[in-house]
PDB file of N, CA and C in Angstrom:
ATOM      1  N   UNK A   1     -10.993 -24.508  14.703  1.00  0.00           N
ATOM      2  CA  UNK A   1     -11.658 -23.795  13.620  1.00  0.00           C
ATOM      3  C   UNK A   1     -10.624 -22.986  12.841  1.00  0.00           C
ATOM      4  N   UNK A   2     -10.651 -22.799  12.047  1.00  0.00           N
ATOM      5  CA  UNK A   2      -9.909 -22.074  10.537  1.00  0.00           C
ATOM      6  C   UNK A   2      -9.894 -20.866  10.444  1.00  0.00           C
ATOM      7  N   UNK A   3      -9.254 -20.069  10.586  1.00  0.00           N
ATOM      8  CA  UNK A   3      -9.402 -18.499  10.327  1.00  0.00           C
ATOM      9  C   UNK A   3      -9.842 -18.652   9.353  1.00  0.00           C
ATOM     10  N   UNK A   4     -10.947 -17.775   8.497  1.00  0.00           N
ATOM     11  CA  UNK A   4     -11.296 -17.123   7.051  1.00  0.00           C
ATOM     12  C   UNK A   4     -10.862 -15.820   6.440  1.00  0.00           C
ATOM     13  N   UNK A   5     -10.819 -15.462   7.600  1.00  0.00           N
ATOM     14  CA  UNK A   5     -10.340 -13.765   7.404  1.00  0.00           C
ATOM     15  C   UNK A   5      -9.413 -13.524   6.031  1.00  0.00           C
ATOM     16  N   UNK A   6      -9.577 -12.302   5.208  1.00  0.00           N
ATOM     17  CA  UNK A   6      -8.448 -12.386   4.018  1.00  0.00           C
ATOM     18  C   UNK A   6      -7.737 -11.371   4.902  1.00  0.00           C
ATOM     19  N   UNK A   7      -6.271 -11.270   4.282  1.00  0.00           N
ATOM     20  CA  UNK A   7      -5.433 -10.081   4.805  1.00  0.00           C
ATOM     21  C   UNK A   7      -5.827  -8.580   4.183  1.00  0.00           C
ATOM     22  N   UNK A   8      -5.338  -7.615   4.477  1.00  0.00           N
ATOM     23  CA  UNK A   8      -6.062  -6.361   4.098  1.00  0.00           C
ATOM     24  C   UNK A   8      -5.310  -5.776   2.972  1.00  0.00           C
ATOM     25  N   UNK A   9      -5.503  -5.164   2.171  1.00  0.00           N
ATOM     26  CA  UNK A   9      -5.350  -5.053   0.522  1.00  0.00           C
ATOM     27  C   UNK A   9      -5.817  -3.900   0.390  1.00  0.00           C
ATOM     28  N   UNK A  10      -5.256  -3.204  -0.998  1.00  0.00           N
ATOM     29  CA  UNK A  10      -5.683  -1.810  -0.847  1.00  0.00           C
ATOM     30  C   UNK A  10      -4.790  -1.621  -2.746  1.00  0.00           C
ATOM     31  N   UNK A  11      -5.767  -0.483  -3.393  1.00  0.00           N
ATOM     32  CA  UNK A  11      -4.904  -0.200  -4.676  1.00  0.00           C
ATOM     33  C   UNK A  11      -4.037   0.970  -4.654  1.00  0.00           C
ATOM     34  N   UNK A  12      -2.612   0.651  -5.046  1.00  0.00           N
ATOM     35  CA  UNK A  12      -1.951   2.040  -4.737  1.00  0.00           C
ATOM     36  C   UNK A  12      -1.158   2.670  -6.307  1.00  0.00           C
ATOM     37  N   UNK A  13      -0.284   3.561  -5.678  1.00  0.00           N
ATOM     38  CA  UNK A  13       0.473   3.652  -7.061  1.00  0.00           C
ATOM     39  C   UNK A  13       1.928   3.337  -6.572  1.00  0.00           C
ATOM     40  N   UNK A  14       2.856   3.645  -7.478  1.00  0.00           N
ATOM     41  CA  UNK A  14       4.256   2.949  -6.543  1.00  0.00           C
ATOM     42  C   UNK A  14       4.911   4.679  -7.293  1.00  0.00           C
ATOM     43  N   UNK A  15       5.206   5.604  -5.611  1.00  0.00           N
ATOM     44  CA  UNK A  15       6.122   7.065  -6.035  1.00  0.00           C
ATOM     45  C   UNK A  15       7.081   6.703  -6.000  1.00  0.00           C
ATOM     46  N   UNK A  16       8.019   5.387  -5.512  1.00  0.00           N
ATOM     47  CA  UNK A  16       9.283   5.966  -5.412  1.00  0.00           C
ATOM     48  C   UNK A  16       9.887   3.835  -4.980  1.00  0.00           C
ATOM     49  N   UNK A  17      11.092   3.802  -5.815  1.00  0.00           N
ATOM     50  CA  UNK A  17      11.655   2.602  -5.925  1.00  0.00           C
ATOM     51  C   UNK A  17      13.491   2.643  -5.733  1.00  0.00           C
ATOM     52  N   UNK A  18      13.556   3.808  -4.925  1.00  0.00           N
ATOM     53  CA  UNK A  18      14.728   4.238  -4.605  1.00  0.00           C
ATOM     54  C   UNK A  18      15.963   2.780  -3.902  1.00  0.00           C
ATOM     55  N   UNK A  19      15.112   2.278  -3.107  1.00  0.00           N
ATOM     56  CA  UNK A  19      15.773   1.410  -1.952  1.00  0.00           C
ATOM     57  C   UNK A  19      15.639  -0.232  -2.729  1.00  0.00           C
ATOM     58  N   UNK A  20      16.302  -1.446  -2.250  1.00  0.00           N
ATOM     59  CA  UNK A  20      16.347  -2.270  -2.454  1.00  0.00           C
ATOM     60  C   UNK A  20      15.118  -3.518  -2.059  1.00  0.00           C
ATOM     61  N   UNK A  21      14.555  -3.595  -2.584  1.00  0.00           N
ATOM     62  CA  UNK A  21      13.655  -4.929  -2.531  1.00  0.00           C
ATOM     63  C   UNK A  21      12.681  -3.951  -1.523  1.00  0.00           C
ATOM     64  N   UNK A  22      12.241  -2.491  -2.077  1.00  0.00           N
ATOM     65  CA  UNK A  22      10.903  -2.224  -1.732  1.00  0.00           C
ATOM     66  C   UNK A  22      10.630  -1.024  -2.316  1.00  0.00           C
ATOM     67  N   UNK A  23       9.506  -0.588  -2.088  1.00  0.00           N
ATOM     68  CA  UNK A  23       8.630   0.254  -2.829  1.00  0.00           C
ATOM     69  C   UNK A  23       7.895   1.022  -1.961  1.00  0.00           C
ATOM     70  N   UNK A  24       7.988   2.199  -2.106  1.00  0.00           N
ATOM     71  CA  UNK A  24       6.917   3.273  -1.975  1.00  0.00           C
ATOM     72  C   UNK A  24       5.748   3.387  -2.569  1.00  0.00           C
ATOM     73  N   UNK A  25       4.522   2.788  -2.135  1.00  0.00           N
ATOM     74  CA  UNK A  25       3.341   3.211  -2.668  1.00  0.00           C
ATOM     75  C   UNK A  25       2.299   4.003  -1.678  1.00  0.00           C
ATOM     76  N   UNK A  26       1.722   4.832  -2.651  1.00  0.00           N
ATOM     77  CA  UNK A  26       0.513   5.800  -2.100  1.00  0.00           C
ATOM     78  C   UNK A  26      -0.870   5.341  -2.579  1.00  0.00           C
ATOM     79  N   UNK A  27      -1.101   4.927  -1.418  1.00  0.00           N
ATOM     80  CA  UNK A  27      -2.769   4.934  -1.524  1.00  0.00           C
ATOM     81  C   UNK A  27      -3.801   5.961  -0.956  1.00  0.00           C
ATOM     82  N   UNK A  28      -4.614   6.252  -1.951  1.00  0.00           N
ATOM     83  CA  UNK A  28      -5.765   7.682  -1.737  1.00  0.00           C
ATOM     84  C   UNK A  28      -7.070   7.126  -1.270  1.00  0.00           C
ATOM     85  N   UNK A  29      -7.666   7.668  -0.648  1.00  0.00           N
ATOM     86  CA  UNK A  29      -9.171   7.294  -0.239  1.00  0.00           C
ATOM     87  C   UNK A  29     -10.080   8.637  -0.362  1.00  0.00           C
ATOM     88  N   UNK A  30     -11.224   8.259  -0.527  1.00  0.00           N
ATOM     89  CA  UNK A  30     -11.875   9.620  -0.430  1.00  0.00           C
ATOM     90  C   UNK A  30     -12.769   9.626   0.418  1.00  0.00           C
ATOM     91  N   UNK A  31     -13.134  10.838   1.122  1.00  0.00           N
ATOM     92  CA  UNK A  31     -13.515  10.672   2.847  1.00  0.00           C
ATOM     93  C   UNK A  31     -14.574  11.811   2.821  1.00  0.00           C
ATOM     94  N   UNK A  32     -15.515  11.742   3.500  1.00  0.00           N
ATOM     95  CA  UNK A  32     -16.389  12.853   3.903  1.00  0.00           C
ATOM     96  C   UNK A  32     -15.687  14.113   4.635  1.00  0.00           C
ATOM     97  N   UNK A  33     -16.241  14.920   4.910  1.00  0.00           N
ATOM     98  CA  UNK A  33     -15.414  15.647   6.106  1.00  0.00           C
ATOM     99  C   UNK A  33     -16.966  15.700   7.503  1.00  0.00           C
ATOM    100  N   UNK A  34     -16.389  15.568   8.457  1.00  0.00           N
ATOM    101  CA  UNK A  34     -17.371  15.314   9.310  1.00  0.00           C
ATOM    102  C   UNK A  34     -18.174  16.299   9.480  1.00  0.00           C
ATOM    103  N   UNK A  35     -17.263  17.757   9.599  1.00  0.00           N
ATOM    104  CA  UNK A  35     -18.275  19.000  10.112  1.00  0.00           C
ATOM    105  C   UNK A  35     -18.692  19.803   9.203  1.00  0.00           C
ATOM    106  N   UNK A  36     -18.131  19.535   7.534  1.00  0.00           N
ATOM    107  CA  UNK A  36     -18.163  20.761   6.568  1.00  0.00           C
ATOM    108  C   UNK A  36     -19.055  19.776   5.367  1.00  0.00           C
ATOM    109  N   UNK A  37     -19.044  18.348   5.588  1.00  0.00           N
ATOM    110  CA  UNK A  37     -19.528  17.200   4.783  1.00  0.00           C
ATOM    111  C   UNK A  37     -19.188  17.584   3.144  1.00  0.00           C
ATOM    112  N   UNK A  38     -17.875  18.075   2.947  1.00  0.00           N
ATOM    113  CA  UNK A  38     -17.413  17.995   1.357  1.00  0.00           C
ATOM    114  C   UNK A  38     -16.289  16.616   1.533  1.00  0.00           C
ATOM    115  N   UNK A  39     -16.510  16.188   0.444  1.00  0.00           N
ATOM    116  CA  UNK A  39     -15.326  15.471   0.493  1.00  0.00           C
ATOM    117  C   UNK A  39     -13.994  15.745  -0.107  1.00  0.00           C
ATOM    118  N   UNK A  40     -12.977  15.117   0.322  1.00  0.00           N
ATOM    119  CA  UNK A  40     -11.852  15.141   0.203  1.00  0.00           C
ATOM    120  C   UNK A  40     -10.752  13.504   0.101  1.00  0.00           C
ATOM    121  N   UNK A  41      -9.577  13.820  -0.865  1.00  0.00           N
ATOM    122  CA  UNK A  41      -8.791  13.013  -0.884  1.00  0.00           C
ATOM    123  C   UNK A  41      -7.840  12.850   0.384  1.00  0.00           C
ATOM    124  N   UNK A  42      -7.870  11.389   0.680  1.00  0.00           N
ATOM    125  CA  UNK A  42      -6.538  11.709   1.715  1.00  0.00           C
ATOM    126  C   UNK A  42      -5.730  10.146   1.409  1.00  0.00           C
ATOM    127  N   UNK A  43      -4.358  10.568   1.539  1.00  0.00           N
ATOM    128  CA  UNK A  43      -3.614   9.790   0.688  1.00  0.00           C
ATOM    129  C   UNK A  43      -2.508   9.374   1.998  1.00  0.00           C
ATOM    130  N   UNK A  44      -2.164   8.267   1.943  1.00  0.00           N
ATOM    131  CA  UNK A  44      -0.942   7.634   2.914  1.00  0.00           C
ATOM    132  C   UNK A  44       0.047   6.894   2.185  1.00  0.00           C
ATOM    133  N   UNK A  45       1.193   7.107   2.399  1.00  0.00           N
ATOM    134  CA  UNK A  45       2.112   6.197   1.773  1.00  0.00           C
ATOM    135  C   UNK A  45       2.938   5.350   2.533  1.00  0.00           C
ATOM    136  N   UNK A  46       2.609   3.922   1.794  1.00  0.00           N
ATOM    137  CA  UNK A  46       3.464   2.402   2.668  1.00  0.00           C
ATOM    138  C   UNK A  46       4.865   1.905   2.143  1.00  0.00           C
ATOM    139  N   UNK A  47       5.284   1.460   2.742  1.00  0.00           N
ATOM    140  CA  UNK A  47       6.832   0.787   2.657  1.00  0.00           C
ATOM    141  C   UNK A  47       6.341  -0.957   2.008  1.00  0.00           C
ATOM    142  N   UNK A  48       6.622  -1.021   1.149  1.00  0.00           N
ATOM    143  CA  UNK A  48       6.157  -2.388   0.520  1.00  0.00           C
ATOM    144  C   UNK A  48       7.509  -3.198   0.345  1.00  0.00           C
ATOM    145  N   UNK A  49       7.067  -4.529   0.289  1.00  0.00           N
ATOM    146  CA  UNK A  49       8.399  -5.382   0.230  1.00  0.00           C
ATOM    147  C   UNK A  49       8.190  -6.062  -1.469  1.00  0.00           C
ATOM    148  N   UNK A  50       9.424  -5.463  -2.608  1.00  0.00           N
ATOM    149  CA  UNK A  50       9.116  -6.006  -4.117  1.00  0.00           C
ATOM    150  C   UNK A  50      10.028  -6.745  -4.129  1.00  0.00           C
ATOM    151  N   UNK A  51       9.819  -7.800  -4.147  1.00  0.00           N
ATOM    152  CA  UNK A  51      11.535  -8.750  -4.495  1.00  0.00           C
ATOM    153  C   UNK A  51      11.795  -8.732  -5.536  1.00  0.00           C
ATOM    154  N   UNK A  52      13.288  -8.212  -5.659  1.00  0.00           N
ATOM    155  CA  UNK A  52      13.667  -7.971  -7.183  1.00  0.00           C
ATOM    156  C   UNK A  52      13.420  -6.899  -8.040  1.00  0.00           C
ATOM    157  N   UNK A  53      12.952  -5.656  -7.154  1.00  0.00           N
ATOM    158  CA  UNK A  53      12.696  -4.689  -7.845  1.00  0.00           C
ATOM    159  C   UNK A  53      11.781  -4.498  -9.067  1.00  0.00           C
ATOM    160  N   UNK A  54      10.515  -5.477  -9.057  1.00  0.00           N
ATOM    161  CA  UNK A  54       9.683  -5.301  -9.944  1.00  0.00           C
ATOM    162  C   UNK A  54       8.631  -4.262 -10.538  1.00  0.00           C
ATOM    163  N   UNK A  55       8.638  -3.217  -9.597  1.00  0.00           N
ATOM    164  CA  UNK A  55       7.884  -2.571  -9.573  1.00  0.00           C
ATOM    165  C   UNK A  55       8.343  -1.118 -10.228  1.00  0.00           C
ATOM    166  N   UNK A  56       8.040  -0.157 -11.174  1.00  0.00           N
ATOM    167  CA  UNK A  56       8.014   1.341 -11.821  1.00  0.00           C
ATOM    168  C   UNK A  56       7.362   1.919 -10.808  1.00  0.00           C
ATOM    169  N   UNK A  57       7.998   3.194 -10.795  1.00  0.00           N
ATOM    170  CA  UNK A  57       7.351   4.312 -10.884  1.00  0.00           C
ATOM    171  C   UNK A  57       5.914   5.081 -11.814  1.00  0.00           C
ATOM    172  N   UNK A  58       5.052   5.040 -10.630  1.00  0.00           N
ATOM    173  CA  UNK A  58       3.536   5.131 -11.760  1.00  0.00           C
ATOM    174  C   UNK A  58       2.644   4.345 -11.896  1.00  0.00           C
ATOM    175  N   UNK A  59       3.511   3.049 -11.774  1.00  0.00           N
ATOM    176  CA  UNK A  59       2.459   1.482 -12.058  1.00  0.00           C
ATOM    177  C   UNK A  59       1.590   1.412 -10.970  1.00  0.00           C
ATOM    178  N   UNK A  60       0.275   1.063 -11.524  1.00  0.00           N
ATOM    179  CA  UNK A  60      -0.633   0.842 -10.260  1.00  0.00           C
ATOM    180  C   UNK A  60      -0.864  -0.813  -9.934  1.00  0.00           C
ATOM    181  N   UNK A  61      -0.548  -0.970  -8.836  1.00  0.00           N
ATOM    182  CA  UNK A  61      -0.351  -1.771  -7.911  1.00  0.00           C
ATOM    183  C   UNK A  61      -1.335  -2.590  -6.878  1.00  0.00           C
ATOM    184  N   UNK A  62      -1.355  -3.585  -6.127  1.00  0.00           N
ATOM    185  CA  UNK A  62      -2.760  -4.021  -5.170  1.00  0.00           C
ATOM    186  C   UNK A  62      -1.435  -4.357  -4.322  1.00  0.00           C
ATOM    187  N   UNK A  63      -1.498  -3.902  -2.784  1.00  0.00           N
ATOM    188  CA  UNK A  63      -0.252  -4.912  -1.743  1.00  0.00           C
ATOM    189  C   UNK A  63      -1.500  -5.240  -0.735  1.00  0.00           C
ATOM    190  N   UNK A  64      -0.469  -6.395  -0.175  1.00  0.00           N
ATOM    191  CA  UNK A  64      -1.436  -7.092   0.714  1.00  0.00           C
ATOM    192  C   UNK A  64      -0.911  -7.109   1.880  1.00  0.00           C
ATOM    193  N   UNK A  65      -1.104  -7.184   3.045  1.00  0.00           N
ATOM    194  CA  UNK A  65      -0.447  -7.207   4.606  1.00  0.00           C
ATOM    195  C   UNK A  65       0.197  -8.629   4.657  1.00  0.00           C
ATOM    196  N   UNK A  66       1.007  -8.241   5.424  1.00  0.00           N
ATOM    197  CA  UNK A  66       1.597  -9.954   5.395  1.00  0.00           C
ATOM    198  C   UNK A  66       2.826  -9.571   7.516  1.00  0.00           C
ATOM    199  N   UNK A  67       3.192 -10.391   7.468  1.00  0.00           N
ATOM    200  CA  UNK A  67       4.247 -10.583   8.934  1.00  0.00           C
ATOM    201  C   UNK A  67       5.067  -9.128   8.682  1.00  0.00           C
ATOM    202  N   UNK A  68       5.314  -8.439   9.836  1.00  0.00           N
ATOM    203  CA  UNK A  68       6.292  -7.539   9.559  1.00  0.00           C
ATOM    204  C   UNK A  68       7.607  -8.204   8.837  1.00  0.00           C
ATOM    205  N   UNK A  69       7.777  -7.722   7.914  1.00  0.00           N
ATOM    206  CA  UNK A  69       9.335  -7.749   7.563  1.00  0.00           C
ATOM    207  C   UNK A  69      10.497  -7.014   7.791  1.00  0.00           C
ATOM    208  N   UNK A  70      10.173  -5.470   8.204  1.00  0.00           N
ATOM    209  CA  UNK A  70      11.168  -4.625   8.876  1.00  0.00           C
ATOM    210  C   UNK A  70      10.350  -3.792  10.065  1.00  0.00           C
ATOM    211  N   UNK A  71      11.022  -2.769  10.202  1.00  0.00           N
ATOM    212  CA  UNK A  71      10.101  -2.056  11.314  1.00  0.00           C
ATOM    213  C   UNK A  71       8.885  -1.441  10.610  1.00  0.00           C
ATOM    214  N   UNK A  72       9.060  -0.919   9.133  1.00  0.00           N
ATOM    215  CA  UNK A  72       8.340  -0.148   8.764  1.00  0.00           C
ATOM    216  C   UNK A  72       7.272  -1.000   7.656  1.00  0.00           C
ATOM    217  N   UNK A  73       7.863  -1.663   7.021  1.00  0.00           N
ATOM    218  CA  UNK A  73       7.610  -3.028   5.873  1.00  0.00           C
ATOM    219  C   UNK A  73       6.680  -3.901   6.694  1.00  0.00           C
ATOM    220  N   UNK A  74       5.243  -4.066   6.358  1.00  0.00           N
ATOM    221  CA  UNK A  74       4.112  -4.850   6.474  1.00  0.00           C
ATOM    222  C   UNK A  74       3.490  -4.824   5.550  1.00  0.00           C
ATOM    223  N   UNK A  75       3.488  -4.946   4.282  1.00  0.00           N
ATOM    224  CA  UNK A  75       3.392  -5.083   3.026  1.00  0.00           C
ATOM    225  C   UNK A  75       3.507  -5.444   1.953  1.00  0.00           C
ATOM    226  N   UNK A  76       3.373  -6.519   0.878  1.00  0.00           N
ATOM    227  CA  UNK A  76       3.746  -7.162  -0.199  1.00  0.00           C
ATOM    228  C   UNK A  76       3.193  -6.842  -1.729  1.00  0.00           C
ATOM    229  N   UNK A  77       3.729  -6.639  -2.413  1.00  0.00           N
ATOM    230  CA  UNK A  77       2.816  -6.746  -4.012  1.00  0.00           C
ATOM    231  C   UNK A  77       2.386  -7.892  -4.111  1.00  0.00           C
ATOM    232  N   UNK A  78       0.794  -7.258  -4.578  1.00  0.00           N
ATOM    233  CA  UNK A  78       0.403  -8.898  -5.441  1.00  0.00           C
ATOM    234  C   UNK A  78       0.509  -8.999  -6.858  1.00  0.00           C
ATOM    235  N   UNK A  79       0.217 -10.143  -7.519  1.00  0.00           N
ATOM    236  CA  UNK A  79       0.366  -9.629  -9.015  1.00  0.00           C
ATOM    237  C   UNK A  79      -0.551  -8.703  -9.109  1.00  0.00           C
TER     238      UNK A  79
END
């Protein structure tokens, strides 16, 4: 039988393009709070793999999971 499953995806922004063939992006979610029930932003930032440095600072972005590529890099841009 066939996996169907898609890989996991998420919209981010790209802070920081310092390093070679990757990208810093932050993705925000917005979350309940369990005991006070206001919500709130909470934001994580991933190690993405851009080949070729395609990616600005600012540009909003979709990455998708893919094979580790480094220790920290599990991540790809899509178009």
């Amino acid at each position: 039988m066939e996996n169907t499953t898609k890989p996991q995806s998420f919209r981010g922004t790209v802070v920081k393009t310092a390093m070679k063939d990757t990208a810093t992006v932050a993705v925000s979610r917005y979350v309940k709070h369990p005991k006070y029930q206001k919500y709130q932003t909470r934001t994580k930032k991933f190690l993405v793999h851009d080949e070729g440095n395609t990616a600005k600072v600012g540009d909003q972005v979709t990455i998708v999971a893919c094979a580790p590529i480094s220790k920290k890099k599990t991540f790809k841009l899509a178009k």
